[in-house]
PDB file of N, CA and C in Angstrom:
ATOM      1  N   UNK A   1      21.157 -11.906   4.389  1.00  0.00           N
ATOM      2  CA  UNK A   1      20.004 -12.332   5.145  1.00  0.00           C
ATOM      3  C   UNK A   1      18.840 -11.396   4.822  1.00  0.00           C
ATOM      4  N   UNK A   2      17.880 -11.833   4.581  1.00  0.00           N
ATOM      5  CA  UNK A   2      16.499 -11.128   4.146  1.00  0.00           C
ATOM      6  C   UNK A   2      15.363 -11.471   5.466  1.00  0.00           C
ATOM      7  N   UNK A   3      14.712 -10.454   5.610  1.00  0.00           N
ATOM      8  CA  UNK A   3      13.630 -11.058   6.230  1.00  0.00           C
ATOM      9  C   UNK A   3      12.084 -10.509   6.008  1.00  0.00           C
ATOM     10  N   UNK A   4      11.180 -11.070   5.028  1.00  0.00           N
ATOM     11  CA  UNK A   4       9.572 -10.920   4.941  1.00  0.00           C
ATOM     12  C   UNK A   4       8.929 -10.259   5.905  1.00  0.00           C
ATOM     13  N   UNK A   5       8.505  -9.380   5.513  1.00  0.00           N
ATOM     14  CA  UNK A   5       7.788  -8.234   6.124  1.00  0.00           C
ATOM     15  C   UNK A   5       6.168  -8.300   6.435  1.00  0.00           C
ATOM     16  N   UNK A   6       5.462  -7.943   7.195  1.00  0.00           N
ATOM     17  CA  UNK A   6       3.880  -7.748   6.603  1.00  0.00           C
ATOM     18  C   UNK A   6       3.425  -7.001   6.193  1.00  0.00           C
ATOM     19  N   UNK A   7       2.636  -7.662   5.361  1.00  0.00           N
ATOM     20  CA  UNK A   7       1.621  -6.640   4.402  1.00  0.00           C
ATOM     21  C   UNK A   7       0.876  -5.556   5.260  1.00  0.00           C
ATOM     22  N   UNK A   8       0.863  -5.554   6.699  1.00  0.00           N
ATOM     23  CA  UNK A   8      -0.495  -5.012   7.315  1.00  0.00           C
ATOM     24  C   UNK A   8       0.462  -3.755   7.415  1.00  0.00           C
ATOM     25  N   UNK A   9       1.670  -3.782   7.448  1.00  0.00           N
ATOM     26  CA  UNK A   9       2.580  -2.151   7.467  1.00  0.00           C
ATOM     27  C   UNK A   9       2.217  -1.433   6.847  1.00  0.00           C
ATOM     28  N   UNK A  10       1.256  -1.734   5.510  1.00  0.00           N
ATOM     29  CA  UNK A  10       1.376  -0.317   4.714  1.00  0.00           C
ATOM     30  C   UNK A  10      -0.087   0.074   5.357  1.00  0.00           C
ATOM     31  N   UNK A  11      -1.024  -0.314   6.161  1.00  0.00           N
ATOM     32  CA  UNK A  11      -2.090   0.272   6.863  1.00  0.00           C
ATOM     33  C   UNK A  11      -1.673   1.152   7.752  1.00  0.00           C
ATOM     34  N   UNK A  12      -0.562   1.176   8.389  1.00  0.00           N
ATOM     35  CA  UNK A  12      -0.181   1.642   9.541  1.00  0.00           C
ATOM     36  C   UNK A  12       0.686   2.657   9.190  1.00  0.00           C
ATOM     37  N   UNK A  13       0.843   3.803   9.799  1.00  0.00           N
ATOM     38  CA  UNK A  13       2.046   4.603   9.173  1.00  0.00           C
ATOM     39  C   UNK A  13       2.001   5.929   9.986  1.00  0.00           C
ATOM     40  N   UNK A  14       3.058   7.184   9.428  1.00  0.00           N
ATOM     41  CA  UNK A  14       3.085   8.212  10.401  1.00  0.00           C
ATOM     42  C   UNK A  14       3.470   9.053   9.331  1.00  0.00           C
ATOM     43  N   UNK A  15       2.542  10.098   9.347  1.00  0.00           N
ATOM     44  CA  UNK A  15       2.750  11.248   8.346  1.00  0.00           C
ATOM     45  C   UNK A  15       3.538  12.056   8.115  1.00  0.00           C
ATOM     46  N   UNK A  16       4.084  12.356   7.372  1.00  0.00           N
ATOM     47  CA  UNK A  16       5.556  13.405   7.132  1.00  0.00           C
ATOM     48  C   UNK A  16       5.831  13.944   8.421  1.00  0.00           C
ATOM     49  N   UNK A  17       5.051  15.019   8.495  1.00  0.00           N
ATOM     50  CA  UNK A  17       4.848  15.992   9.588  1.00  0.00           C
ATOM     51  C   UNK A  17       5.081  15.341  11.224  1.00  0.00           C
ATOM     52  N   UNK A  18       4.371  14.050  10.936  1.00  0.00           N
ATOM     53  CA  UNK A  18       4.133  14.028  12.588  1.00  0.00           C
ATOM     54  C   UNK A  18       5.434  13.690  13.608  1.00  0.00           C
ATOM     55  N   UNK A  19       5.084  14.005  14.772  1.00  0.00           N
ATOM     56  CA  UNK A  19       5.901  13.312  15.673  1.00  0.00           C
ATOM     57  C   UNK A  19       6.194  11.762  15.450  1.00  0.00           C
ATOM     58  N   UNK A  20       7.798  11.633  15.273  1.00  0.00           N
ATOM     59  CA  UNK A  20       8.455   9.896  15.480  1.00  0.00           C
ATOM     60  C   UNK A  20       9.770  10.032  15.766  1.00  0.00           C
ATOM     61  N   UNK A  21       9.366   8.865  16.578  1.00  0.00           N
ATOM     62  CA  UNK A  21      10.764   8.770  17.067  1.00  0.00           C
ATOM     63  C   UNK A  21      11.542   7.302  16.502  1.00  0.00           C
ATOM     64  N   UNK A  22      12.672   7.784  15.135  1.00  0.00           N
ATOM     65  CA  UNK A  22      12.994   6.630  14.204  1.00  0.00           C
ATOM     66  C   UNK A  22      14.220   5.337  15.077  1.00  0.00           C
ATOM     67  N   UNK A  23      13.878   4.270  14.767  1.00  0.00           N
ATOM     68  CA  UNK A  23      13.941   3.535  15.632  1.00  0.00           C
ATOM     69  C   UNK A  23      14.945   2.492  14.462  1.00  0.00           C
ATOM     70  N   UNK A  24      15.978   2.091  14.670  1.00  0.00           N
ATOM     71  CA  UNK A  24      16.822   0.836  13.805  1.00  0.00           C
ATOM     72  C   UNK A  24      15.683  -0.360  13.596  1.00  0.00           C
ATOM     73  N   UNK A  25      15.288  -0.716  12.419  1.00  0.00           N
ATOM     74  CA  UNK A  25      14.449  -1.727  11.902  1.00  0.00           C
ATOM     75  C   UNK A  25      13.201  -1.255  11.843  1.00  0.00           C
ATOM     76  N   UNK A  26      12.988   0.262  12.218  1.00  0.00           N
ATOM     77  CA  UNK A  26      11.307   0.116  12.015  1.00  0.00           C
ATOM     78  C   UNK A  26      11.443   0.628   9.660  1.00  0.00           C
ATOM     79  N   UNK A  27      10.262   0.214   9.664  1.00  0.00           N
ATOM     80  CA  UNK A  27       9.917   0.800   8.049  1.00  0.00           C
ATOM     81  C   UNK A  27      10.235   2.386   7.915  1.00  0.00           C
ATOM     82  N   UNK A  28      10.208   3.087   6.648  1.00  0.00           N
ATOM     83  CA  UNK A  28      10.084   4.311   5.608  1.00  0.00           C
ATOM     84  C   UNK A  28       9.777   4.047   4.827  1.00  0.00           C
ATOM     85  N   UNK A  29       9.058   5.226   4.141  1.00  0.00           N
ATOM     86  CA  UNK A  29       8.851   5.241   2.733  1.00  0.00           C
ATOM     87  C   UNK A  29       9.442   6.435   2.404  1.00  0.00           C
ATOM     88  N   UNK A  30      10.173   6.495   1.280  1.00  0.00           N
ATOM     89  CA  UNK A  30      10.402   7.759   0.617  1.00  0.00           C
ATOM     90  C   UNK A  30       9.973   7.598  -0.828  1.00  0.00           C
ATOM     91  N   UNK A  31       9.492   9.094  -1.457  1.00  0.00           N
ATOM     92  CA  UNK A  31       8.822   9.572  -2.585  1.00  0.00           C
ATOM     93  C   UNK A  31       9.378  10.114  -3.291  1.00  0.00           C
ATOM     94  N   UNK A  32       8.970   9.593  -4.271  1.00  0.00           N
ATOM     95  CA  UNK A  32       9.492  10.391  -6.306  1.00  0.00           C
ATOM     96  C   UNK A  32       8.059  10.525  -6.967  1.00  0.00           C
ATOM     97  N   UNK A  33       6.927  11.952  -6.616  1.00  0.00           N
ATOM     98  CA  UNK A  33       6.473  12.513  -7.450  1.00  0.00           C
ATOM     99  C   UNK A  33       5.211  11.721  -6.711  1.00  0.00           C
ATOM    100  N   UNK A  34       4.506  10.877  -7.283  1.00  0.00           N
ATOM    101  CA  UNK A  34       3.173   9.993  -6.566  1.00  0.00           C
ATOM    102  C   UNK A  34       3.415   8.723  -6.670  1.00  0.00           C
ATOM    103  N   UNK A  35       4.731   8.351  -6.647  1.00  0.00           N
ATOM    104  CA  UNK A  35       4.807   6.805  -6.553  1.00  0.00           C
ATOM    105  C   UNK A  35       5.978   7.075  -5.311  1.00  0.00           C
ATOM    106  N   UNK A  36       5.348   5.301  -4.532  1.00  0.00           N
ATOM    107  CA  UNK A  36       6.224   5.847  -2.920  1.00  0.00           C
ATOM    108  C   UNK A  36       7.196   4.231  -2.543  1.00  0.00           C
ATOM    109  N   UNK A  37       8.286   4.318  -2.450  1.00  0.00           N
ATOM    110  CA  UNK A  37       9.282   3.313  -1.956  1.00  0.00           C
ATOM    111  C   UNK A  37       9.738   3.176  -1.010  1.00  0.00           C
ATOM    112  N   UNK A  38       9.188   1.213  -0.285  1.00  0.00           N
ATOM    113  CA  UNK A  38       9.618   1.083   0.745  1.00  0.00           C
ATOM    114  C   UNK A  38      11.148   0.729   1.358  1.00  0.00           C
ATOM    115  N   UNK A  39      11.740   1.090   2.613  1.00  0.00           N
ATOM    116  CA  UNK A  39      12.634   1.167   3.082  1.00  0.00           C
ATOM    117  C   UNK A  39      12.797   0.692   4.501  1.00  0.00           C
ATOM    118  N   UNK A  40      13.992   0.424   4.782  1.00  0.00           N
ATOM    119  CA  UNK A  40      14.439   0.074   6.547  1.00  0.00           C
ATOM    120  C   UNK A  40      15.323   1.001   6.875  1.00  0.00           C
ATOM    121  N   UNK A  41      15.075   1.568   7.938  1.00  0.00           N
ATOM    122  CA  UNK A  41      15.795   2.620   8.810  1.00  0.00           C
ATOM    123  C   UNK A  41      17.210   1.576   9.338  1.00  0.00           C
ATOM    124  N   UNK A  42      18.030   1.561   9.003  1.00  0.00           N
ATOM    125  CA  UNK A  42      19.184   1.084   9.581  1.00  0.00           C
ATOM    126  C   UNK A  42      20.720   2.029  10.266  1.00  0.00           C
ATOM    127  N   UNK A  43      20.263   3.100  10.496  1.00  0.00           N
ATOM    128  CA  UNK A  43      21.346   3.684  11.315  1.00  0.00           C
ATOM    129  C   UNK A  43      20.721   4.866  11.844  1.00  0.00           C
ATOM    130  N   UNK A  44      21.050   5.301  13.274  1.00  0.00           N
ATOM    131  CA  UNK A  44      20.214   6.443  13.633  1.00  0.00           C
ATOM    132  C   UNK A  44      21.692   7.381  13.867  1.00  0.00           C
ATOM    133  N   UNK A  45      22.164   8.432  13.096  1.00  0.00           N
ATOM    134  CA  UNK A  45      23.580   9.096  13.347  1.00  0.00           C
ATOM    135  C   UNK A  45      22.645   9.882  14.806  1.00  0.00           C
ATOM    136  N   UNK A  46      24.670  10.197  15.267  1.00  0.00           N
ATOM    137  CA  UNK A  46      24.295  11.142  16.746  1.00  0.00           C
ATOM    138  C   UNK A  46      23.787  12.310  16.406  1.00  0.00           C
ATOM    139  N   UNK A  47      23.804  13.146  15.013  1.00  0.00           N
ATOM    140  CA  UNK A  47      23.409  14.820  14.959  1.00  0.00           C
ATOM    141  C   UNK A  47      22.059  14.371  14.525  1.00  0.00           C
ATOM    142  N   UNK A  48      21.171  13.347  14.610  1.00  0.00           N
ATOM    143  CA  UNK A  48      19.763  13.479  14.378  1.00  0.00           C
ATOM    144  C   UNK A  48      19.488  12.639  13.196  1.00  0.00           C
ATOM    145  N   UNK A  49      20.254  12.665  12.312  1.00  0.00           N
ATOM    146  CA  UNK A  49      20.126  12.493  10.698  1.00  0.00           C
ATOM    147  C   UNK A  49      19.497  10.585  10.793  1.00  0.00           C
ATOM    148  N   UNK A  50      18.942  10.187  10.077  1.00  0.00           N
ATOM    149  CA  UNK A  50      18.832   8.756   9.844  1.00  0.00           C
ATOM    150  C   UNK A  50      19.286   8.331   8.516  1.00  0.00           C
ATOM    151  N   UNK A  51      19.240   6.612   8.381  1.00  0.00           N
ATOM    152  CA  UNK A  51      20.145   6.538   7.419  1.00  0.00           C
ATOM    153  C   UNK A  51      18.432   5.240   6.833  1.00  0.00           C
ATOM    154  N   UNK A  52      18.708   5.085   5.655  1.00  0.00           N
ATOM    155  CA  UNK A  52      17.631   4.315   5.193  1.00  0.00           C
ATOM    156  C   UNK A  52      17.881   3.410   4.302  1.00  0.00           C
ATOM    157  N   UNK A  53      17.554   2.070   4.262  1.00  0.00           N
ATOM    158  CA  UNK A  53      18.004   1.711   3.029  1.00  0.00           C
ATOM    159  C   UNK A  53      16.751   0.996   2.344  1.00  0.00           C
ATOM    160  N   UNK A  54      16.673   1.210   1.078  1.00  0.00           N
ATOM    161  CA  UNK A  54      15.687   0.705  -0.025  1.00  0.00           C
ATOM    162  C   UNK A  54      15.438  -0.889   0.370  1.00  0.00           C
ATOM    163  N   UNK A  55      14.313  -1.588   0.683  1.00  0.00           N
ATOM    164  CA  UNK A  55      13.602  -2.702  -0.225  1.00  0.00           C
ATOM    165  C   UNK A  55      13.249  -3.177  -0.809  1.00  0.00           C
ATOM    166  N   UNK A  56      13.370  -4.523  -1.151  1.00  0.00           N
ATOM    167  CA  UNK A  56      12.675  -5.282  -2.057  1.00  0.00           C
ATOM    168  C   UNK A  56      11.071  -5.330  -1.763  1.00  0.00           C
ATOM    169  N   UNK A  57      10.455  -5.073  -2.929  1.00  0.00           N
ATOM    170  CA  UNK A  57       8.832  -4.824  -3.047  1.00  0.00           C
ATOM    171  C   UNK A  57       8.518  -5.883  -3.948  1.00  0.00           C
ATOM    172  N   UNK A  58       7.593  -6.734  -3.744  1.00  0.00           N
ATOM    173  CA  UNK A  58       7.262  -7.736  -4.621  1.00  0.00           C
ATOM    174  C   UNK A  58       5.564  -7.353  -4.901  1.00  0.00           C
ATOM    175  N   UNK A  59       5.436  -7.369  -6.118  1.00  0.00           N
ATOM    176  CA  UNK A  59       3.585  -6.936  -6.316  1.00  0.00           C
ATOM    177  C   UNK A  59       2.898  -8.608  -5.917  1.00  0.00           C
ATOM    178  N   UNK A  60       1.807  -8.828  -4.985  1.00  0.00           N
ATOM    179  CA  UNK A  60       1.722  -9.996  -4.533  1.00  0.00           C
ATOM    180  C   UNK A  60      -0.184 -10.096  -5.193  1.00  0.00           C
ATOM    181  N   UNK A  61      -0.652  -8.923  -5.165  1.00  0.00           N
ATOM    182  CA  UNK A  61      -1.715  -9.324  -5.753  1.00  0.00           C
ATOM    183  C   UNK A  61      -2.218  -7.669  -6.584  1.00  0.00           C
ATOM    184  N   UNK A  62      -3.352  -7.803  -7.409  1.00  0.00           N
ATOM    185  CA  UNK A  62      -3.623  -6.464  -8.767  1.00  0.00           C
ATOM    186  C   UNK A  62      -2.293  -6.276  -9.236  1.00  0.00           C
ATOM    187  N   UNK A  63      -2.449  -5.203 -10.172  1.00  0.00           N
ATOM    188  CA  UNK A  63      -1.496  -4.555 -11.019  1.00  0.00           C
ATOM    189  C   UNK A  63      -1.116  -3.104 -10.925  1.00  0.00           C
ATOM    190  N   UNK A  64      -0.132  -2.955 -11.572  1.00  0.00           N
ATOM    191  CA  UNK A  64       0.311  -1.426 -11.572  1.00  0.00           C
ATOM    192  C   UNK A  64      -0.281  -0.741 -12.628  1.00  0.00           C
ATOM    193  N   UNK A  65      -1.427  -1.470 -13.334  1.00  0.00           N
ATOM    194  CA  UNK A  65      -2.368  -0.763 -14.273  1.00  0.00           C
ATOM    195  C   UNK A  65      -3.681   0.025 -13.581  1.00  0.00           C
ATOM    196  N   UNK A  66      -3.384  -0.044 -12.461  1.00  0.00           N
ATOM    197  CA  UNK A  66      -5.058   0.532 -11.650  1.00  0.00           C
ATOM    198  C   UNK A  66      -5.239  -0.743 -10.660  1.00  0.00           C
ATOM    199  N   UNK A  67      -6.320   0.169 -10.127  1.00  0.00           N
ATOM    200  CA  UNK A  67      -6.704  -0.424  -8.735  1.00  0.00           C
ATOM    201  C   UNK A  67      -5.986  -1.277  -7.430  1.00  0.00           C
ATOM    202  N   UNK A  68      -6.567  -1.742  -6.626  1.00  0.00           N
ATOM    203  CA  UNK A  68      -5.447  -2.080  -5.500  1.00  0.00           C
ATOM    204  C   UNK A  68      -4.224  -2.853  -5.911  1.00  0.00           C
ATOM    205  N   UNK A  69      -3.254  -2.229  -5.244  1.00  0.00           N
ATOM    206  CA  UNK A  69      -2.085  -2.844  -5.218  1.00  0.00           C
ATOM    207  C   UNK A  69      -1.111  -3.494  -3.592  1.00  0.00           C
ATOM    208  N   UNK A  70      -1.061  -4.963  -3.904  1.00  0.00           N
ATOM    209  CA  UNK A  70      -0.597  -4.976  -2.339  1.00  0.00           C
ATOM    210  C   UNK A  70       1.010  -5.897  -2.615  1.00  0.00           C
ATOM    211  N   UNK A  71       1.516  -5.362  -1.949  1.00  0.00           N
ATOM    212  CA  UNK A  71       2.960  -5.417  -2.014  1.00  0.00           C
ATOM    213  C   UNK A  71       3.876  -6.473  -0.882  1.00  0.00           C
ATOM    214  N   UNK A  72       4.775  -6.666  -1.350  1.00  0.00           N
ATOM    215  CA  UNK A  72       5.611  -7.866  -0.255  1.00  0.00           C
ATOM    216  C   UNK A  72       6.883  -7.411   0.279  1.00  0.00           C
ATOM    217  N   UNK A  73       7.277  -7.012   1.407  1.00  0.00           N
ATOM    218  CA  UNK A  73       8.601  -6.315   1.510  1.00  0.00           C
ATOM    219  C   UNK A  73       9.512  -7.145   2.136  1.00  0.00           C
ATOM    220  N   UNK A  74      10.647  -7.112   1.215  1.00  0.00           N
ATOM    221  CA  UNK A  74      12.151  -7.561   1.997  1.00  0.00           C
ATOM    222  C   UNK A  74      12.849  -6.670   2.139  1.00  0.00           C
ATOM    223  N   UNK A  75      13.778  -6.890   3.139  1.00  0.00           N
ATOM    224  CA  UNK A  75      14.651  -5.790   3.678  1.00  0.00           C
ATOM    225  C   UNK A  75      15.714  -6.597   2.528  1.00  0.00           C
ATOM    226  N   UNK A  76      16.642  -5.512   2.133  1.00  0.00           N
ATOM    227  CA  UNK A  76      17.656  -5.713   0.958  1.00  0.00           C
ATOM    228  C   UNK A  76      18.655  -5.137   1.320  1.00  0.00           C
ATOM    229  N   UNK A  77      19.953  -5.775   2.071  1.00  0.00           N
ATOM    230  CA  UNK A  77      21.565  -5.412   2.410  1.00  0.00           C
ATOM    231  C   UNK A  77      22.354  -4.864   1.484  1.00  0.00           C
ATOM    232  N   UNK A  78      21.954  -4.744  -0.515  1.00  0.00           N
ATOM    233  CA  UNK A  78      22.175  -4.588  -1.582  1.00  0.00           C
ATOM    234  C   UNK A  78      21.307  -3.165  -1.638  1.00  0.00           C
ATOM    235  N   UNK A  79      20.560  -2.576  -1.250  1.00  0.00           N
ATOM    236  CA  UNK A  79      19.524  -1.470  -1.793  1.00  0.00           C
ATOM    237  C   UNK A  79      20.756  -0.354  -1.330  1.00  0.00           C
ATOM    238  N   UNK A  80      20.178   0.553  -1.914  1.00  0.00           N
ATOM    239  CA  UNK A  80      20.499   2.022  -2.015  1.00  0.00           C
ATOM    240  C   UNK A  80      19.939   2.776  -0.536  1.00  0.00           C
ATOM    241  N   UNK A  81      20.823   3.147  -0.435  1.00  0.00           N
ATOM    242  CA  UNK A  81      20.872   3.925   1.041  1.00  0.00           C
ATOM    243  C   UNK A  81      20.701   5.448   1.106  1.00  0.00           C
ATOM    244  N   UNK A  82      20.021   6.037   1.821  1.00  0.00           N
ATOM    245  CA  UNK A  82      19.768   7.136   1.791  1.00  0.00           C
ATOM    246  C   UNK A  82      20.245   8.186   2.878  1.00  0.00           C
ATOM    247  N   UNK A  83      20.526   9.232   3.286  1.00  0.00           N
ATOM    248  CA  UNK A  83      20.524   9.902   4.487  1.00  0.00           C
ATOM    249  C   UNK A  83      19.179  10.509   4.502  1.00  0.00           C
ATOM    250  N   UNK A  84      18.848  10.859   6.289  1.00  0.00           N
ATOM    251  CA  UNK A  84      17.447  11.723   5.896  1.00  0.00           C
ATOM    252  C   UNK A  84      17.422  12.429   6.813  1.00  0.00           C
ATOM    253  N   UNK A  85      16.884  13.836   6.626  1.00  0.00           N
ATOM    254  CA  UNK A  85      16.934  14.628   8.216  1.00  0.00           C
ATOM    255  C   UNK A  85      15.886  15.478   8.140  1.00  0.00           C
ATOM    256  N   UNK A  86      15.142  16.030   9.121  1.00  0.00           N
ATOM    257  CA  UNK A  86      14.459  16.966   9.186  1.00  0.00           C
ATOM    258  C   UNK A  86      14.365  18.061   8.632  1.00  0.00           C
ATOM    259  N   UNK A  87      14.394  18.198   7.545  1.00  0.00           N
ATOM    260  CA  UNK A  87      13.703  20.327   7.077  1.00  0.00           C
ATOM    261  C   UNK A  87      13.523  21.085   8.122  1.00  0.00           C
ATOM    262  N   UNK A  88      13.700  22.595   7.446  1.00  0.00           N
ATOM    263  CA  UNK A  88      13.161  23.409   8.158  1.00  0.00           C
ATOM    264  C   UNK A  88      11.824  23.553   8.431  1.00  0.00           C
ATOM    265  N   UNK A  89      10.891  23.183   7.675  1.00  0.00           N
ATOM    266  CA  UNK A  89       9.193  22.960   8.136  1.00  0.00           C
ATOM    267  C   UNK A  89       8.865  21.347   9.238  1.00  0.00           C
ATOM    268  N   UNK A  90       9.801  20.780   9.702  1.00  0.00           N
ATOM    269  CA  UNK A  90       9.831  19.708  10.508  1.00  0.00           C
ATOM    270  C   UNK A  90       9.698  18.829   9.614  1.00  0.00           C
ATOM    271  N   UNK A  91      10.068  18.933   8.520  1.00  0.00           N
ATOM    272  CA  UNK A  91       9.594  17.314   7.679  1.00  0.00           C
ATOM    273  C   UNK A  91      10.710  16.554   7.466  1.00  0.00           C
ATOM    274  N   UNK A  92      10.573  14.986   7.467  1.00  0.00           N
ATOM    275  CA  UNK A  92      11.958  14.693   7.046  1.00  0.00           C
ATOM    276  C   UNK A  92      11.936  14.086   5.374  1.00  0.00           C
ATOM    277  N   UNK A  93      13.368  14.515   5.038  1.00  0.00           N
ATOM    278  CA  UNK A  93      13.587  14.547   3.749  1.00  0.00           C
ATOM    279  C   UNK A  93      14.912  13.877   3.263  1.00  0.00           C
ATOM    280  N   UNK A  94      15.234  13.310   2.335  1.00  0.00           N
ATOM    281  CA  UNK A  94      16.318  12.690   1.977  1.00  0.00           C
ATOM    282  C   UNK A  94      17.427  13.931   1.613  1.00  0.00           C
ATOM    283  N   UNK A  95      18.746  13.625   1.889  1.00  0.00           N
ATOM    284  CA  UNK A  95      19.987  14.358   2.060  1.00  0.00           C
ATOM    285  C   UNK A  95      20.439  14.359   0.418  1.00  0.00           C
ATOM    286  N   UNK A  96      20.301  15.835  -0.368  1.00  0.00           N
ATOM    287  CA  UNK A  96      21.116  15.662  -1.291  1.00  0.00           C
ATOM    288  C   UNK A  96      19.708  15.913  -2.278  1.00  0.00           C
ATOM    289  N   UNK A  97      18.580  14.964  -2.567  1.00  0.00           N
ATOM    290  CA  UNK A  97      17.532  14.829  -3.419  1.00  0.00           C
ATOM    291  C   UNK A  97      16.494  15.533  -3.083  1.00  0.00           C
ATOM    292  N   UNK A  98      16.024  15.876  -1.862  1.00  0.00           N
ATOM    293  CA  UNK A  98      14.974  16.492  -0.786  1.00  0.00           C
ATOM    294  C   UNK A  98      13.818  15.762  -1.146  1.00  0.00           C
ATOM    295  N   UNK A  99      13.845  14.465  -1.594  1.00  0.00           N
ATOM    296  CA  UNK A  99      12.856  13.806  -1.324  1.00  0.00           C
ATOM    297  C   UNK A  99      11.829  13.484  -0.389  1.00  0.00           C
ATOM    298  N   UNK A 100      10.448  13.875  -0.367  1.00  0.00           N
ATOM    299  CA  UNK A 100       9.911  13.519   0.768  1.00  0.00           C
ATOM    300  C   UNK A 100      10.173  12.158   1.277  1.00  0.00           C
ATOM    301  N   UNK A 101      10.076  12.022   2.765  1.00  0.00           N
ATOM    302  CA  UNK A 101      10.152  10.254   3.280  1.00  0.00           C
ATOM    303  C   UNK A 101       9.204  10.431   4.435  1.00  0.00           C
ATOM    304  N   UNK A 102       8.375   8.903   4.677  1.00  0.00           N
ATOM    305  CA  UNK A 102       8.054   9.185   5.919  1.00  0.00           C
ATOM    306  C   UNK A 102       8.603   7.772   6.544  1.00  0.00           C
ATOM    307  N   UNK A 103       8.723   8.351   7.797  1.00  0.00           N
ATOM    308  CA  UNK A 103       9.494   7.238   8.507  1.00  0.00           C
ATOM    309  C   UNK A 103       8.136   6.402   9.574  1.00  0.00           C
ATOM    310  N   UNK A 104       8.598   5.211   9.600  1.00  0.00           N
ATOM    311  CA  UNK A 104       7.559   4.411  10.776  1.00  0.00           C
ATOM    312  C   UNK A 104       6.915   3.340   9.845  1.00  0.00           C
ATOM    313  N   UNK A 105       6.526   3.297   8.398  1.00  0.00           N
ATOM    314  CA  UNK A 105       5.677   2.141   8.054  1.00  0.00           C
ATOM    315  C   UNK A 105       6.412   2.006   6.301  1.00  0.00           C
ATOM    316  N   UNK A 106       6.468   1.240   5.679  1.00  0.00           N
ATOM    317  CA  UNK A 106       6.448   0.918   4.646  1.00  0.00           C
ATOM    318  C   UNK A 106       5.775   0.824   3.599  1.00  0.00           C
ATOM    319  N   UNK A 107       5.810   1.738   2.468  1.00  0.00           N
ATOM    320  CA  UNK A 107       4.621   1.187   1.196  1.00  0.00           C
ATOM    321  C   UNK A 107       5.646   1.372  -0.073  1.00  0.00           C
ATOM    322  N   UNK A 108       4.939   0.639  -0.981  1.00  0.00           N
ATOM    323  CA  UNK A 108       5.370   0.545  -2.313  1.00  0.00           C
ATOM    324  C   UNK A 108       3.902   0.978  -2.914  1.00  0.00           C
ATOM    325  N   UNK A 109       3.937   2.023  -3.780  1.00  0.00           N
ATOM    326  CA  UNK A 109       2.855   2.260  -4.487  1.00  0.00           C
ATOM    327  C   UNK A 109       3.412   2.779  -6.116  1.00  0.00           C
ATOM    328  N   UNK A 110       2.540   2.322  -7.423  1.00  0.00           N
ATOM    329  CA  UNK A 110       3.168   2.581  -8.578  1.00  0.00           C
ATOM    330  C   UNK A 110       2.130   3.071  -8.734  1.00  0.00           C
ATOM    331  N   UNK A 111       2.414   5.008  -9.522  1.00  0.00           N
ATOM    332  CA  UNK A 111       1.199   5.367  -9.668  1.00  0.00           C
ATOM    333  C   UNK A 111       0.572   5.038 -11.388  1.00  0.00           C
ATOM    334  N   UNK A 112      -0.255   4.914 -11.470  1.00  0.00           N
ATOM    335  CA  UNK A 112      -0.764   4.105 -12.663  1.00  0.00           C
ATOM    336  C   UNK A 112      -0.965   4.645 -13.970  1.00  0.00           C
ATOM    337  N   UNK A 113      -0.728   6.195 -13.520  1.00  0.00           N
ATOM    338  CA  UNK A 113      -0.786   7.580 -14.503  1.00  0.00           C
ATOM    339  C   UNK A 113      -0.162   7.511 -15.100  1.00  0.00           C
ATOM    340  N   UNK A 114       1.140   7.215 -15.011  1.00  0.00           N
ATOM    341  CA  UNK A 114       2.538   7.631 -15.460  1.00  0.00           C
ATOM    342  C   UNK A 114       3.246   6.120 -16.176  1.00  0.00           C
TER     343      UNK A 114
END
């Protein structure tokens, strides 16, 4: 089962740092370098940790050659799952990779540099 997301999520969001409180079905994004992948929070463990799993991102309008890019998200029962927990500087980070993530909104961004 999939279910279409809105586009208006990637306006909305909550910064590494900030206060959230991660919630089963709300969005993440986690990061590799300056390109950022969206995700669904699907398990909240009892010692704090959250669990995340990767989405489907569809490019719906521009390119990954420059300028705006706006994206289509499905939640994907098939994606790659992540653990994620808080750092010692309060940030949360993926278990194992220390990937930055932020939890609360969803984006897909391809950076155009690279």
């Amino acid at each position: 089962m999939s279910c279409v997301l809105s586009l208006s999520e990637t306006q909305e969001g909550i910064r590494m740092n900030e206060e959230y409180t991660p919630v089963v079905g709300d969005g993440a994004t986690y990061h590799i370098g300056s390109d950022s992948f969206p995700a669904t929070i699907v398990e909240i463990k009892a010692n704090g940790r959250v669990v995340i799993q990767e989405d489907k991102a569809t490019l719906v309008k521009g390119d990954c050659a420059g300028g705006e890019q706006q994206w289509q998200y499905e939640t994907d029962t098939e994606g790659e799952t992540y653990i994620c927990y808080k750092n010692k500087r309060g940030r949360w980070t993926t278990w194992g990779s220390g990937r930055p993530v932020s939890l609360g909104h969803r984006r897909r961004y391809h950076d155009p540099s690279f």
